[in-house]
C-alpha atoms as a PDB file:
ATOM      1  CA  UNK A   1       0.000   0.000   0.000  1.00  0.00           C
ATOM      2  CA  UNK A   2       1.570   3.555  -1.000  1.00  0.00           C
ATOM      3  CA  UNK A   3       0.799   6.829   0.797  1.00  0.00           C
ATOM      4  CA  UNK A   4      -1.918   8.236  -1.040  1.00  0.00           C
ATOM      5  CA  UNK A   5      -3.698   4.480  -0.416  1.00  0.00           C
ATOM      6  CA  UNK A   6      -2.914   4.386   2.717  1.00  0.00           C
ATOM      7  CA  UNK A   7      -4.576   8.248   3.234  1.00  0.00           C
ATOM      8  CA  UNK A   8      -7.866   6.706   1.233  1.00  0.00           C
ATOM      9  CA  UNK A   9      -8.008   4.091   4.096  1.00  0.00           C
ATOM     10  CA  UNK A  10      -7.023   6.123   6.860  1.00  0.00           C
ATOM     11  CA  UNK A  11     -10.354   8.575   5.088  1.00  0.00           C
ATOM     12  CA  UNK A  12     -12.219   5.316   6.447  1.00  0.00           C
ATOM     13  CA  UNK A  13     -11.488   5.298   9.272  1.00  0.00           C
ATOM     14  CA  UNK A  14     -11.603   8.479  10.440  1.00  0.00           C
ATOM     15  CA  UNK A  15     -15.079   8.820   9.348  1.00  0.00           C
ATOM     16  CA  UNK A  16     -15.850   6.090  12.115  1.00  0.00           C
ATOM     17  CA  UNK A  17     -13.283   6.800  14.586  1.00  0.00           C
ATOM     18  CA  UNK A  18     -12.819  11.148  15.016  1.00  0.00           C
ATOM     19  CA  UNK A  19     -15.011  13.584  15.113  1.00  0.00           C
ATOM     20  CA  UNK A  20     -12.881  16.864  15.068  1.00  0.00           C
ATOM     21  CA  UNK A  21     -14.089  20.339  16.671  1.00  0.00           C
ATOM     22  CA  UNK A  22     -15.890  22.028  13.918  1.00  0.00           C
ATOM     23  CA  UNK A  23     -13.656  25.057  12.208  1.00  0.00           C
ATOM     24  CA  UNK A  24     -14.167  28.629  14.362  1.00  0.00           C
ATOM     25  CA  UNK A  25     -11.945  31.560  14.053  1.00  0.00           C
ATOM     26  CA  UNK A  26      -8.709  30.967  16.203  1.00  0.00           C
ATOM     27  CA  UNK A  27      -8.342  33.320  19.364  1.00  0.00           C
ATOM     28  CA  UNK A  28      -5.569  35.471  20.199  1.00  0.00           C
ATOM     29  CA  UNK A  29      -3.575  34.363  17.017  1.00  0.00           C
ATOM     30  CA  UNK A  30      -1.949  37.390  15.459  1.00  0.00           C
ATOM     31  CA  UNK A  31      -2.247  38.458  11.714  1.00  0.00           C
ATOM     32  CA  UNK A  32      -1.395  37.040   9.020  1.00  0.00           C
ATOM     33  CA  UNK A  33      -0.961  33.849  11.097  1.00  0.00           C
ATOM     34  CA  UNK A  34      -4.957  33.535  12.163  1.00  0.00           C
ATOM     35  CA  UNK A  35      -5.828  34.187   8.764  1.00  0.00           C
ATOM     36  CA  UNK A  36      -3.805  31.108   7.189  1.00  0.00           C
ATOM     37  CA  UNK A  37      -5.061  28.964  10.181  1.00  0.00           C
ATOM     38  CA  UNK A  38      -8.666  30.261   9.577  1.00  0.00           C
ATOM     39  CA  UNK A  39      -8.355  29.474   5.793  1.00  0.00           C
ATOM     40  CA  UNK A  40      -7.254  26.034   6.504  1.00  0.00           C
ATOM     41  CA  UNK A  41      -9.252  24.838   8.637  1.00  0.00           C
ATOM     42  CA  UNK A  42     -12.090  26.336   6.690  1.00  0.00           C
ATOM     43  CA  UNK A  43     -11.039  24.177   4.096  1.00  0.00           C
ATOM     44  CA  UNK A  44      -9.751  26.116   1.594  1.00  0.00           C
ATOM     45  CA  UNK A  45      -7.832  25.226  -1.096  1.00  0.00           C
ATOM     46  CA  UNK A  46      -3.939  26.218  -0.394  1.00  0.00           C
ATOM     47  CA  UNK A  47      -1.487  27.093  -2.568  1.00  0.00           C
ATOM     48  CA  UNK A  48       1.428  24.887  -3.652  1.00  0.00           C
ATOM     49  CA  UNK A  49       4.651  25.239  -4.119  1.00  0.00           C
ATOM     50  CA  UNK A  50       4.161  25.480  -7.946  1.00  0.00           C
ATOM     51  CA  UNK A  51       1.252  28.387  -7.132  1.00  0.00           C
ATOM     52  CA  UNK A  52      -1.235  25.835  -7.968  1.00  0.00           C
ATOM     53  CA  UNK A  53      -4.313  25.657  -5.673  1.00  0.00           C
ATOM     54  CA  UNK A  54      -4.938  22.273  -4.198  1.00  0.00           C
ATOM     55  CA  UNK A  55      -8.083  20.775  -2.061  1.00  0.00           C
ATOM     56  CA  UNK A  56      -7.425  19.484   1.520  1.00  0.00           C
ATOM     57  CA  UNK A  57      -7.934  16.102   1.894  1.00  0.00           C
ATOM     58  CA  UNK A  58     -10.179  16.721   5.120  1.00  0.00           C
ATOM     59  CA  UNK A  59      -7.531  14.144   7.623  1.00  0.00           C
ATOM     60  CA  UNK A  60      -4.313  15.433   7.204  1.00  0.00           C
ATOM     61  CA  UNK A  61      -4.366  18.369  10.012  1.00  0.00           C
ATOM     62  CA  UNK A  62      -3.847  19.228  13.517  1.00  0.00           C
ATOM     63  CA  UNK A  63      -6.992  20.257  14.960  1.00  0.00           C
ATOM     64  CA  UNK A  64      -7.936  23.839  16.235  1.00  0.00           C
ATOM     65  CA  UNK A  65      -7.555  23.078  19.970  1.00  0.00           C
ATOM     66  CA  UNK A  66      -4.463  21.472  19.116  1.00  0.00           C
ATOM     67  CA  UNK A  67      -3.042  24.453  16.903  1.00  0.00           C
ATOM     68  CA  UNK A  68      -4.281  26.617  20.208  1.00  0.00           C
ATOM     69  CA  UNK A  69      -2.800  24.426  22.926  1.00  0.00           C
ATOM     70  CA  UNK A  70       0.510  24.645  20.572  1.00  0.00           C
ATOM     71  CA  UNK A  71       0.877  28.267  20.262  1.00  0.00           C
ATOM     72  CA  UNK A  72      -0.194  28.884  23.926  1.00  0.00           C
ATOM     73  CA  UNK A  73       2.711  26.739  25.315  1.00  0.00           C
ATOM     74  CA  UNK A  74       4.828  28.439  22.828  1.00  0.00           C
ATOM     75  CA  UNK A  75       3.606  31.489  24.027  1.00  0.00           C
ATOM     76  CA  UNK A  76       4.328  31.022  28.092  1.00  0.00           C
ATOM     77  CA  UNK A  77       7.343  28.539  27.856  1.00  0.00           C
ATOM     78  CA  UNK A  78       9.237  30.736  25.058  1.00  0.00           C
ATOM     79  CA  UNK A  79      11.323  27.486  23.752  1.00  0.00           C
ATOM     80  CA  UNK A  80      14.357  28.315  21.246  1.00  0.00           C
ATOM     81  CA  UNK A  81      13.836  26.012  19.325  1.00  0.00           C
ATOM     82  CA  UNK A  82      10.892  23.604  18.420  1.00  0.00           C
ATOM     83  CA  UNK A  83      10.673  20.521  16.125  1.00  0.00           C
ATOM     84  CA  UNK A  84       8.015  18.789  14.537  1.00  0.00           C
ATOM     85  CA  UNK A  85       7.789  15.137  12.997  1.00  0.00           C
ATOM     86  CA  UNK A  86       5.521  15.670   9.876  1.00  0.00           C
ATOM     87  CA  UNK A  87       4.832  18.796   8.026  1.00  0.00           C
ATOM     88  CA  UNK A  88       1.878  18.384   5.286  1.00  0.00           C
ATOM     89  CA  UNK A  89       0.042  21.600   4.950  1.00  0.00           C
ATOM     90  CA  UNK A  90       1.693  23.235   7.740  1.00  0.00           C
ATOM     91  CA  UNK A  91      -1.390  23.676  10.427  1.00  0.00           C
ATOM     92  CA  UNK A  92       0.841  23.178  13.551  1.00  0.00           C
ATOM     93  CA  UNK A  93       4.127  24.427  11.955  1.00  0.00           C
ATOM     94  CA  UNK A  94       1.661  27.819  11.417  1.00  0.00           C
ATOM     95  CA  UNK A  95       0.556  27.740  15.321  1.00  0.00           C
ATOM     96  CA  UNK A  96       4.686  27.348  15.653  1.00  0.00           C
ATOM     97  CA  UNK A  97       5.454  30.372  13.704  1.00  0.00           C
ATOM     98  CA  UNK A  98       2.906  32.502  14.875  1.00  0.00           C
ATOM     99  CA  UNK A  99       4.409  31.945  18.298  1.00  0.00           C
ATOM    100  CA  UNK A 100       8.011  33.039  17.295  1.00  0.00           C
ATOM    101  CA  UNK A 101       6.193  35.956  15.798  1.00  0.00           C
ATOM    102  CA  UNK A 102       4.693  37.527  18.823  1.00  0.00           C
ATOM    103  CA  UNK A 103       7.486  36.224  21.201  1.00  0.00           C
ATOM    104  CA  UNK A 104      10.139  37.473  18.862  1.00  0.00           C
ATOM    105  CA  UNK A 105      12.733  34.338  19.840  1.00  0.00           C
ATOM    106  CA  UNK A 106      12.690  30.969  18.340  1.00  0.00           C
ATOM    107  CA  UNK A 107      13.517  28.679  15.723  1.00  0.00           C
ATOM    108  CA  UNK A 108      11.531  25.891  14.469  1.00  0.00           C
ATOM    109  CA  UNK A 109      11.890  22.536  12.058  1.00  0.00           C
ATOM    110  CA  UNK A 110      10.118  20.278  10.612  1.00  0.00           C
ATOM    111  CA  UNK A 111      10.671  16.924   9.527  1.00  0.00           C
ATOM    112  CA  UNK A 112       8.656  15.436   6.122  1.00  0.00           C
ATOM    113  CA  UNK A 113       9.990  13.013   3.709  1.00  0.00           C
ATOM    114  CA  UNK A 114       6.706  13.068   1.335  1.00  0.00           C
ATOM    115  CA  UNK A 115       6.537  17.127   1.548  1.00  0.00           C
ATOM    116  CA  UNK A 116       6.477  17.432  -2.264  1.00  0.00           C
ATOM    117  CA  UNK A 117       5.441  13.905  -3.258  1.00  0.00           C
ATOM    118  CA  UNK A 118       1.813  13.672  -1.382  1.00  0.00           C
ATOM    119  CA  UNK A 119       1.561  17.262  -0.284  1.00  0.00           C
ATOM    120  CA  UNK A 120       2.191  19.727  -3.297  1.00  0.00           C
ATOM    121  CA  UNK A 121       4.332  21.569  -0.804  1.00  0.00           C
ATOM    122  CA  UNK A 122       1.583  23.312   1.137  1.00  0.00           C
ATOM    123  CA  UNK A 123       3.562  23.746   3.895  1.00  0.00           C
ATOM    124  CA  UNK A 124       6.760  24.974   3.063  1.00  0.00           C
ATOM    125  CA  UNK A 125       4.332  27.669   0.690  1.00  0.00           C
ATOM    126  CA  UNK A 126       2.500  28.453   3.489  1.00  0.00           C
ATOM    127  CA  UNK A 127       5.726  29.791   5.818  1.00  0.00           C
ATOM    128  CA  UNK A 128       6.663  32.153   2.820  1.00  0.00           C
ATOM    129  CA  UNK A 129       3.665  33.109   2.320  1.00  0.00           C
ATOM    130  CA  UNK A 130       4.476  34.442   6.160  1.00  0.00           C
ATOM    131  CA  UNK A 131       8.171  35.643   5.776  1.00  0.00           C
ATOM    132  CA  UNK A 132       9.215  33.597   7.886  1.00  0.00           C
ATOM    133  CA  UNK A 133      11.781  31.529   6.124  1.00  0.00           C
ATOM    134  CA  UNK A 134      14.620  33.047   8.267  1.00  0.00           C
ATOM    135  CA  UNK A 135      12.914  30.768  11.280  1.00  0.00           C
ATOM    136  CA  UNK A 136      12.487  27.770   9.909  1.00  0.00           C
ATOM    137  CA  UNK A 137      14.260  24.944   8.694  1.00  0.00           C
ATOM    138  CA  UNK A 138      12.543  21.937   6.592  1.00  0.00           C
ATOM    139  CA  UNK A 139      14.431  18.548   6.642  1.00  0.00           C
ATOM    140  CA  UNK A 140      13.231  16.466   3.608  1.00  0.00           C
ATOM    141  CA  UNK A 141      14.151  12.631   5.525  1.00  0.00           C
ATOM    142  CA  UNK A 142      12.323  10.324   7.108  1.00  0.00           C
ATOM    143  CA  UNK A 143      12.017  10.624  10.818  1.00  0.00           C
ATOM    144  CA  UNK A 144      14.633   8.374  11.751  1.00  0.00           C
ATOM    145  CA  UNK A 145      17.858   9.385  10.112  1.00  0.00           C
ATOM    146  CA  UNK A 146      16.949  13.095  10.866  1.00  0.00           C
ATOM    147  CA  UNK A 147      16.140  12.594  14.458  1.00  0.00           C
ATOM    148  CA  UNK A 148      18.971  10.464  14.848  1.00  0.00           C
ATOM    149  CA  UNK A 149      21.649  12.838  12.930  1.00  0.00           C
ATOM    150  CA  UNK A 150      20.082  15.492  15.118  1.00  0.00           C
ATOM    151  CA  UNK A 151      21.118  14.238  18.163  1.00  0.00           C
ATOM    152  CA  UNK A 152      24.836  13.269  16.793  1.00  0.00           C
ATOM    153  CA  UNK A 153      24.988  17.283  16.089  1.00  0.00           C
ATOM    154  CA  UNK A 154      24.098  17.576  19.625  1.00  0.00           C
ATOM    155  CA  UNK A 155      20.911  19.658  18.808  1.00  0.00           C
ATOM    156  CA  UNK A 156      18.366  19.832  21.661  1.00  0.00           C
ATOM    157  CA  UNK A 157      14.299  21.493  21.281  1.00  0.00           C
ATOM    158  CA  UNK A 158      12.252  22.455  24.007  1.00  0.00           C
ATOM    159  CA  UNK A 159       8.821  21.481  22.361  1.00  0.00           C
ATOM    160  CA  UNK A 160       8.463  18.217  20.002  1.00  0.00           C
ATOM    161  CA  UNK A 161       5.593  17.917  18.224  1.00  0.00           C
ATOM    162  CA  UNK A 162       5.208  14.158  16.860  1.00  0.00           C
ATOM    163  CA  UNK A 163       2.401  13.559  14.322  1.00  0.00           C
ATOM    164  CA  UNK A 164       4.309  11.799  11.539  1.00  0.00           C
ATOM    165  CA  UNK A 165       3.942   8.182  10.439  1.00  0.00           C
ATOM    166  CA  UNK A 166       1.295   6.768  12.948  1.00  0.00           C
ATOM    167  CA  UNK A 167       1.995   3.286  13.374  1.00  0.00           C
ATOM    168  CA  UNK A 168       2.821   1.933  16.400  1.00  0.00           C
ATOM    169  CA  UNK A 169       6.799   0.913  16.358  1.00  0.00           C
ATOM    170  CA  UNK A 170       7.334   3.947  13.991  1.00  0.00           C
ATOM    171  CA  UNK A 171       5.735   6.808  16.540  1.00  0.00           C
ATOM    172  CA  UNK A 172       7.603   4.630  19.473  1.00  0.00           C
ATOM    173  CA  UNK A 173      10.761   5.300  17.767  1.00  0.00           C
ATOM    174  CA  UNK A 174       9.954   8.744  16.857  1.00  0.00           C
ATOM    175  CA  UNK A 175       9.345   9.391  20.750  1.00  0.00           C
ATOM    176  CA  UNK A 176      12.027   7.476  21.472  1.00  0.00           C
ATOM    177  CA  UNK A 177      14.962   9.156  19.493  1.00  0.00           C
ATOM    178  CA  UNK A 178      12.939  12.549  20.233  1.00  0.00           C
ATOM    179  CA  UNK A 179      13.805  11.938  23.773  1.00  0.00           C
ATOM    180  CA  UNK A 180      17.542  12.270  23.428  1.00  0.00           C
ATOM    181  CA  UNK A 181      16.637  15.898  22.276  1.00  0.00           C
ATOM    182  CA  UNK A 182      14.298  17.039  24.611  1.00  0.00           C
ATOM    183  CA  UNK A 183      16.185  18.593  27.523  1.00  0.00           C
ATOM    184  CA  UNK A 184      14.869  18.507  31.058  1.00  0.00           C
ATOM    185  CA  UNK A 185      11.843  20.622  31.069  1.00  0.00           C
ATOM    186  CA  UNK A 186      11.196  19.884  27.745  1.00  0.00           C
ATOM    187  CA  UNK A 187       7.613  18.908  26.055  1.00  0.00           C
ATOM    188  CA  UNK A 188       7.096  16.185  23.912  1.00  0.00           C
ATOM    189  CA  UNK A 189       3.209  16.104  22.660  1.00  0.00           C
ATOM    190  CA  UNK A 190       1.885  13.224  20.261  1.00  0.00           C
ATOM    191  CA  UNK A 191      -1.113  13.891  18.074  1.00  0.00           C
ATOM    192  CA  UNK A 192      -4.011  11.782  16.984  1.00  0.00           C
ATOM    193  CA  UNK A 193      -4.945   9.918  19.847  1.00  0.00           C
ATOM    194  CA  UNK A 194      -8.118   8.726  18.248  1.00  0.00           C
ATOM    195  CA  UNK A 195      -5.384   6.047  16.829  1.00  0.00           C
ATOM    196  CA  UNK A 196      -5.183   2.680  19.049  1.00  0.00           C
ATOM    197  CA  UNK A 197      -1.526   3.032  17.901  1.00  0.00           C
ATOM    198  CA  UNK A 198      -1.038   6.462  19.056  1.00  0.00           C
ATOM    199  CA  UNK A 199      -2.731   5.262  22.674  1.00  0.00           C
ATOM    200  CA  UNK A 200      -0.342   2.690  23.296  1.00  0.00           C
ATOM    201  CA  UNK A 201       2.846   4.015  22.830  1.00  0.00           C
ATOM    202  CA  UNK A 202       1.280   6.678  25.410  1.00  0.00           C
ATOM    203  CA  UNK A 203       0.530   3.763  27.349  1.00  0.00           C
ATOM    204  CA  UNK A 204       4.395   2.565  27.331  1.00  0.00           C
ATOM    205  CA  UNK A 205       5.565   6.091  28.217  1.00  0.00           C
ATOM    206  CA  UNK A 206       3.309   6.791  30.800  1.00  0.00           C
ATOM    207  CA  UNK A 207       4.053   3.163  32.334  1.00  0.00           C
ATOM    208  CA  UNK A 208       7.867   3.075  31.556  1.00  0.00           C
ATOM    209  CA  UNK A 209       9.247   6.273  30.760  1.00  0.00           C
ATOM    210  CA  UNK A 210       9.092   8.089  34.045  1.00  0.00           C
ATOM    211  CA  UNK A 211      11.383  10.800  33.370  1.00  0.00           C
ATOM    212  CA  UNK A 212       8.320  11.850  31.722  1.00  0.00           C
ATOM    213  CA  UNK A 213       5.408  13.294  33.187  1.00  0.00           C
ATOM    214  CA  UNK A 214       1.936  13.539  31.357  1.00  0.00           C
ATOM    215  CA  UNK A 215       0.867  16.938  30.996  1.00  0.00           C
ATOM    216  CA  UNK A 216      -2.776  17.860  31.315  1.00  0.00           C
ATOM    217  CA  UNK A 217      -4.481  19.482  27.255  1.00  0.00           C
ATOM    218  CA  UNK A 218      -7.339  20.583  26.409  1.00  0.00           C
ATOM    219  CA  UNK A 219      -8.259  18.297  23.960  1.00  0.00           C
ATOM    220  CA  UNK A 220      -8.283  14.379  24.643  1.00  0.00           C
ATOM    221  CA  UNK A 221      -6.539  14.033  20.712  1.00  0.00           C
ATOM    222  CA  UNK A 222      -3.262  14.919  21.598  1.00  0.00           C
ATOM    223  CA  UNK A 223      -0.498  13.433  24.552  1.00  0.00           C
ATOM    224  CA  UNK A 224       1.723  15.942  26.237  1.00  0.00           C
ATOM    225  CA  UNK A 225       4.531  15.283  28.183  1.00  0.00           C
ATOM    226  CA  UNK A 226       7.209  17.106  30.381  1.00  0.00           C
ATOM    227  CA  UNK A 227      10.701  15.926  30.857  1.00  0.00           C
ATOM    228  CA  UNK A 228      11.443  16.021  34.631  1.00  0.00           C
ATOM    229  CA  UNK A 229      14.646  13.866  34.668  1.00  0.00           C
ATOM    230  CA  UNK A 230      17.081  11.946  33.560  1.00  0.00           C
ATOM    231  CA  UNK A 231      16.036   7.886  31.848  1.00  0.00           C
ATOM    232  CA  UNK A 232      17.571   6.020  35.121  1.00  0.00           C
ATOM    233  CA  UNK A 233      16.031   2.752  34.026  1.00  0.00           C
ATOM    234  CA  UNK A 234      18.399  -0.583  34.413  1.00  0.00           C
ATOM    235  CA  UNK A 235      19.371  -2.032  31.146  1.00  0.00           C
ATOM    236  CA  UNK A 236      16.557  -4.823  31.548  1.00  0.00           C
ATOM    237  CA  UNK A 237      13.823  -2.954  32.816  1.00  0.00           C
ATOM    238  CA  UNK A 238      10.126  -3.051  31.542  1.00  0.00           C
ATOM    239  CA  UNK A 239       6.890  -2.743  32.835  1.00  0.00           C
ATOM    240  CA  UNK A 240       3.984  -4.112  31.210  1.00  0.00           C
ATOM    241  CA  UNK A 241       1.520  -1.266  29.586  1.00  0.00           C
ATOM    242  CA  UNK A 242      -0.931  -3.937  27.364  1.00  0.00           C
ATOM    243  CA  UNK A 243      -3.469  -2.102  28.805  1.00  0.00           C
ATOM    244  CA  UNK A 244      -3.628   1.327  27.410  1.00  0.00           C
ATOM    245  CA  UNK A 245      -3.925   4.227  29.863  1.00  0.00           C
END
């Protein structure tokens, strides 16, 4: 199954399994940042990087109280620099931005190998459309070999934003190798908890990763969690988290 298959299915099941907050205006967001967010989630058709307009698909996106809860932590915890797994059309890397904006300090990255290929470039259009290329940086990998060259460069971000591939062992890894860049303090927040996938690798780091503390959101779709030490665990330890929590 390719990616565009896999997004047909995954239009399936979300038609069962979500039910997203219906598109309002988003609060407090400054200009032009609330516009693109409104536009988006109004669904819009968004320019690519050719200057073609594309449709949304209707899945691929953060959701509103998501985008909010994003900027707002941006907005009190003034992190340096921020890092997202997945890209697409650029709804979270937009709550991101707008935060740099109005705090005037940051940086912020995203990861995306299928940018171009599945998503016409939306989101790299949509942060110059906001001039604010000089802020962000767009690694076209996969997850793994960018995380992991990341940490050899001895890079470190103070919010990770994981919503890239959503099986199980890859969003495991993806917290996993995200971990070794998230310094004490640190947030690490997974999306698309709607997901029994997305639930259980919560369920592993709320069980065994207690260097990690779960942080309370305001919407039950996304995972947050704060570093508050170092990984002490022996080299055999595991705890059991079959049932998800």
């Amino acid at each position: 199954m390719n990616l565009r298959e896999s997004m047909r299915a995954m239009n399936r099941l979300v038609g069962r399994d979500r039910n997203p907050a219906p598109a309002v205006a988003p609060i407090d967001i400054p200009e032009p940042f609330g516009a693109r967010l409104v536009s988006m989630f109004s669904g819009e058709p968004q320019v690519g990087e050719d200057g073609r307009a594309y449709p949304l698909d209707g899945v691929t996106s953060a959701t509103q109280p998501t985008c909010m809860w994003l900027y707002q932590l941006c907005l009190e915890e003034r992190p340096k620099k921020t890092l997202e797994v997945g890209l697409a059309y650029g709804f979270s890397t937009v709550s991101f931005l707008a935060a740099i904006a109005r705090n005037n300090i940051g940086h912020h990255t995203a990861v995306d190998p299928f940018e171009r290929s599945a998503w016409h470039g939306i989101g790299l259009a949509n942060v110059r459309t906001l001039g604010m290329e000089e802020k962000f940086r767009f690694v076209d990998a996969k997850s793994v070999p960018a995380l992991a060259n990341f940490g050899e460069a001895g890079e470190r971000f103070d919010v990770i934003f994981i919503d890239g591939n959503h099986r199980f062992d890859d969003a495991l890894v993806d917290f996993t190798l995200g971990s070794e860049l998230c310094p004490q303090g640190g947030y690490i927040a997974l999306d698309d908890m709607w997901l029994p996938s997305i639930r259980k690798v919560v369920a592993f780091i709320r069980t065994n990763r207690k260097d990690f503390v779960s942080v309370e959101t305001p919407t039950a779709n996304i995972a947050a969690f704060r570093r508050v030490g170092l990984d002490g665990r022996s080299w055999n330890h595991f705890e059991d988290f079959t049932t998800v929590r």
